[in-house]
N, C-alpha and C. Protein backbone atom coordinates (compact mmCIF):
# COMPACT_ATOMS: atom_id res chain seq x y z
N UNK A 1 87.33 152.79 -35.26
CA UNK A 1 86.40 153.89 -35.36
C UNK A 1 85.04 153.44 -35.87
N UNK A 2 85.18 152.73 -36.83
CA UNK A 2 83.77 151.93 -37.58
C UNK A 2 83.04 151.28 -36.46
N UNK A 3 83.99 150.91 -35.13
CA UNK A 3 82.58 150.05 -33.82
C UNK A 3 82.20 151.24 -33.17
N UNK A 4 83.07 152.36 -32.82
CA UNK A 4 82.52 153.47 -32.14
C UNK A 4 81.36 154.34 -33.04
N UNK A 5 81.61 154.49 -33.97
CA UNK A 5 80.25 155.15 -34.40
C UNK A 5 79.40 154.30 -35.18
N UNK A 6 79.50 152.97 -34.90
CA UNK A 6 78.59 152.10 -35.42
C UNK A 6 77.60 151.79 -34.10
N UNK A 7 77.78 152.45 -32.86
CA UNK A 7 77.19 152.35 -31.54
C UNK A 7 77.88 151.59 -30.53
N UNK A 8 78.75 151.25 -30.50
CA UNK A 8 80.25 150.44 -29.95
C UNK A 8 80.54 151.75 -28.58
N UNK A 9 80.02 152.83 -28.50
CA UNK A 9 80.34 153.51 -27.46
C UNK A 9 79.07 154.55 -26.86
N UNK A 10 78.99 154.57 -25.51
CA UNK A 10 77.77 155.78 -25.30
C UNK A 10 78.18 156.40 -24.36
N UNK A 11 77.82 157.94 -24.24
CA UNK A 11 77.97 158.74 -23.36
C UNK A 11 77.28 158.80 -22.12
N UNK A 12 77.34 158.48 -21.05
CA UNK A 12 76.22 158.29 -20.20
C UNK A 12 76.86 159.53 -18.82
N UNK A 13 76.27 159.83 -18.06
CA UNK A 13 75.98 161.23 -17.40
C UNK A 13 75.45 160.41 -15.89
N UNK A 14 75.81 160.91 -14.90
CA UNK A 14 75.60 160.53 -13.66
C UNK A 14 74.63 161.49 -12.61
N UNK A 15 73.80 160.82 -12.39
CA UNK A 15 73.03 161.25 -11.61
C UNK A 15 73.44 161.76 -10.31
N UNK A 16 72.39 163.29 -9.70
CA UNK A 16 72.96 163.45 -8.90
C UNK A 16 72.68 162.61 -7.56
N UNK A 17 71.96 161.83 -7.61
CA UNK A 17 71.55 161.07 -7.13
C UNK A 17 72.69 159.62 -6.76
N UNK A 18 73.99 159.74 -7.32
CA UNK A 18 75.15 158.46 -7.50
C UNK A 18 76.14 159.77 -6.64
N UNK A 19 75.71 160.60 -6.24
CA UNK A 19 76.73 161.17 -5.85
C UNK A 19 77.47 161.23 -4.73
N UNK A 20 76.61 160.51 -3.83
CA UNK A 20 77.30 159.83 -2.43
C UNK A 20 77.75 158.55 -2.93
N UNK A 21 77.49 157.85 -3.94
CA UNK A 21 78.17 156.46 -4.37
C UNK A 21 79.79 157.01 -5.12
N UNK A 22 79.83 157.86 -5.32
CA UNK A 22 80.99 158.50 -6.14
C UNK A 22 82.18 158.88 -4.86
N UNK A 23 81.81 160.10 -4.33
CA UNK A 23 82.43 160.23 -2.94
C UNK A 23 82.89 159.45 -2.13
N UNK A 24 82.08 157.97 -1.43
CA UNK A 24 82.10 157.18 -1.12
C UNK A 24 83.45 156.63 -1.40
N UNK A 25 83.64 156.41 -2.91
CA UNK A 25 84.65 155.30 -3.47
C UNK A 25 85.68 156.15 -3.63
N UNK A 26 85.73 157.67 -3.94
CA UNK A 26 87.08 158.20 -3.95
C UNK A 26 87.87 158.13 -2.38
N UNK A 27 86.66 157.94 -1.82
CA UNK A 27 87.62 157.52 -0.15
C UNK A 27 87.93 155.95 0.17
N UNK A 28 87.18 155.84 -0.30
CA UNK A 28 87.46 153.82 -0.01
C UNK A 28 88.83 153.06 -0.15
N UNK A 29 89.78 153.64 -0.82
CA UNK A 29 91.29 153.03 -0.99
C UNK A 29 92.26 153.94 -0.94
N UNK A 30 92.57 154.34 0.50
CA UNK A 30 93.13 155.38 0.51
C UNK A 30 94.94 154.93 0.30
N UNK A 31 95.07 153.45 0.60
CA UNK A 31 96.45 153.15 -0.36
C UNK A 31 96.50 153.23 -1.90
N UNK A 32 95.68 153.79 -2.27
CA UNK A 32 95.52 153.82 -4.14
C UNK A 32 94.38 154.73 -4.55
N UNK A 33 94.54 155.89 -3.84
CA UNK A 33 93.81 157.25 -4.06
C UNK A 33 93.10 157.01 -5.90
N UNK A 34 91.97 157.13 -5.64
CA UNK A 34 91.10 156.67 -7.45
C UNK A 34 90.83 158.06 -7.17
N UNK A 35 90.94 158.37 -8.52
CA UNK A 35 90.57 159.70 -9.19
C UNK A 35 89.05 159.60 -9.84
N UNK A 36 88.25 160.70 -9.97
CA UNK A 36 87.42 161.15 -10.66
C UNK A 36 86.83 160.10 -11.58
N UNK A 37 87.50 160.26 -12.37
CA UNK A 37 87.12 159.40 -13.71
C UNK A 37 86.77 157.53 -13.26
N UNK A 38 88.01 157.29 -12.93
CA UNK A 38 88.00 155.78 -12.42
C UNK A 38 86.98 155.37 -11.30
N UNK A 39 86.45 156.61 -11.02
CA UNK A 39 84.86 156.50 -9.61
C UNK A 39 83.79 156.45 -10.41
N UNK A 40 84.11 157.22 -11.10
CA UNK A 40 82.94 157.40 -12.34
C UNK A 40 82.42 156.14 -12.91
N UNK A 41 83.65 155.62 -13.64
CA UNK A 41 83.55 154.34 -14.34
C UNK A 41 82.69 153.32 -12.92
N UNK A 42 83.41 152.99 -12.36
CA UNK A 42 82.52 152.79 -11.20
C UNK A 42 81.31 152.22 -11.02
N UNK A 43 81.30 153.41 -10.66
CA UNK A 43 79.63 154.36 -10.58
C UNK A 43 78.68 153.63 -11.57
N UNK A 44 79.02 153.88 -12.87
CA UNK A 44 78.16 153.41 -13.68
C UNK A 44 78.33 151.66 -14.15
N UNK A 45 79.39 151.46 -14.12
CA UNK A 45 79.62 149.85 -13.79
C UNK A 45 78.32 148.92 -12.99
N UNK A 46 78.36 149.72 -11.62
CA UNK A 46 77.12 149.09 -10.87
C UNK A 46 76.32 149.87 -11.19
N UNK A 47 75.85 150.54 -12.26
CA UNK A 47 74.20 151.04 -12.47
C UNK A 47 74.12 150.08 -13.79
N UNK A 48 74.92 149.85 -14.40
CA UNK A 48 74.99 149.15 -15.84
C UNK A 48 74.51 147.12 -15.61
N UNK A 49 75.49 147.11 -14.51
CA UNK A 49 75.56 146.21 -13.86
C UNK A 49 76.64 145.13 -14.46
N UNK A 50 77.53 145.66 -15.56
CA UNK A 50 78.55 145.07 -15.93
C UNK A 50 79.80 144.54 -14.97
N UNK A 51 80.53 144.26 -15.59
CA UNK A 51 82.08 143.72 -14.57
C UNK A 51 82.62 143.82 -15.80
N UNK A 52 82.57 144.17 -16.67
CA UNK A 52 83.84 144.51 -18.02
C UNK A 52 84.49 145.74 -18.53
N UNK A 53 85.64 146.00 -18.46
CA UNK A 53 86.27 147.41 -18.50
C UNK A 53 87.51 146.88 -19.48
N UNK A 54 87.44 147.99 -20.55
CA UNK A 54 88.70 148.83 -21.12
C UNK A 54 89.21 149.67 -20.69
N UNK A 55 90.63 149.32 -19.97
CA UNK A 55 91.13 150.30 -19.81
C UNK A 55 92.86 150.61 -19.76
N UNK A 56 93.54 150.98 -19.29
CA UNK A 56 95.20 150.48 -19.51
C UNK A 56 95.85 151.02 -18.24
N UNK A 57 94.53 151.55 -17.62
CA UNK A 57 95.36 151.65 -16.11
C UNK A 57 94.53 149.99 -15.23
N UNK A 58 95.55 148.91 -15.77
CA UNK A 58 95.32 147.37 -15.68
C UNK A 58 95.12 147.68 -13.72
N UNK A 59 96.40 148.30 -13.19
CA UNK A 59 96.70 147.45 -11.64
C UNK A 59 95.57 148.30 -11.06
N UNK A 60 95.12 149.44 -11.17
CA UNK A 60 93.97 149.96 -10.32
C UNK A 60 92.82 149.27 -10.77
N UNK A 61 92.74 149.00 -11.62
CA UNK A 61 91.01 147.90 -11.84
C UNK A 61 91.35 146.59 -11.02
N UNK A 62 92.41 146.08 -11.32
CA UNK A 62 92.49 144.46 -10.44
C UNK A 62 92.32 145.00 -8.75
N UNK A 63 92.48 146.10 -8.37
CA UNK A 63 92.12 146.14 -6.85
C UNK A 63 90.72 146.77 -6.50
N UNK A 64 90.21 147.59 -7.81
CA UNK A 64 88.76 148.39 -7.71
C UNK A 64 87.25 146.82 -7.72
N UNK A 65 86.75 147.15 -6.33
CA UNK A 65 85.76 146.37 -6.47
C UNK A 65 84.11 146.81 -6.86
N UNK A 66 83.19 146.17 -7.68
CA UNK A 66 82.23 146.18 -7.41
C UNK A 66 81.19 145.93 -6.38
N UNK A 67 79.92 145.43 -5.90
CA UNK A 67 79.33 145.10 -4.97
C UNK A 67 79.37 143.59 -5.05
N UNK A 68 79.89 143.13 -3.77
CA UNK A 68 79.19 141.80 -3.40
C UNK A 68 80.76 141.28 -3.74
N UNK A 69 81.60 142.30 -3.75
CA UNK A 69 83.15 141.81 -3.88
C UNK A 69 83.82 141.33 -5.26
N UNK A 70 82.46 141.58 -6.34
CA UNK A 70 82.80 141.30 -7.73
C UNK A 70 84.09 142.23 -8.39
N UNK A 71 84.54 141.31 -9.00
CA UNK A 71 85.76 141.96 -9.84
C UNK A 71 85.58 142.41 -11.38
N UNK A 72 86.41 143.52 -11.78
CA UNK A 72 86.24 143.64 -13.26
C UNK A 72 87.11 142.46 -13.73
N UNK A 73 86.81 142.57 -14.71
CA UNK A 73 87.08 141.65 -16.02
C UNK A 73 87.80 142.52 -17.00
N UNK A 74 88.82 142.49 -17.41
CA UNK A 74 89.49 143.91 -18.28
C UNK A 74 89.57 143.11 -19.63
N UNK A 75 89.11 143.63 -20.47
CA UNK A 75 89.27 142.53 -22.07
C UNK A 75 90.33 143.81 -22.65
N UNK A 76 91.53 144.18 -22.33
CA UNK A 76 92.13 144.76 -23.18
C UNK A 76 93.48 143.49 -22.36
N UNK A 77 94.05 143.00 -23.53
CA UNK A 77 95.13 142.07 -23.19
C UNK A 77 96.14 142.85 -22.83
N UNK A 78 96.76 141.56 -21.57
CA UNK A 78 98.11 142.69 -21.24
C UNK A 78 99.12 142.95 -22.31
């Protein structure tokens, strides 16, 4: 809790402008239907321009790609 409100976390809000980039990706794997949230993350991944995710849904990030075929990087150990 001390890294999250020490600035360890931010709320960030999507433009409506990402909103064909959002749509886009909830159709893009239709063997592994991504929900909302996990488009989201996404979304802002390539506006951030990171490849690093927390998260514990591990097997849908190892198949979710960024641009240019980049992969996340998940720093939560299996």
């Amino acid at each position: 809790m001390r890294w999250a409100v020490g600035g360890g976390i931010a709320v960030l809000e999507l433009g409506a402008e990402e909103g064909s980039a959002l749509f886009a990706l909830l159709e893009k794997y239709p063997d592994r239907p991504m929900d909302l949230a996990d488009a989201s993350l996404v979304v802002l991944a390539e506006r951030l321009g990171i490849n690093e995710i927390l998260t514990v849904e591990r097997s849908d990030f190892d198949v979710y790609q960024l641009s240019g075929n980049r992969r996340f990087v998940q720093v939560l150990e299996a």
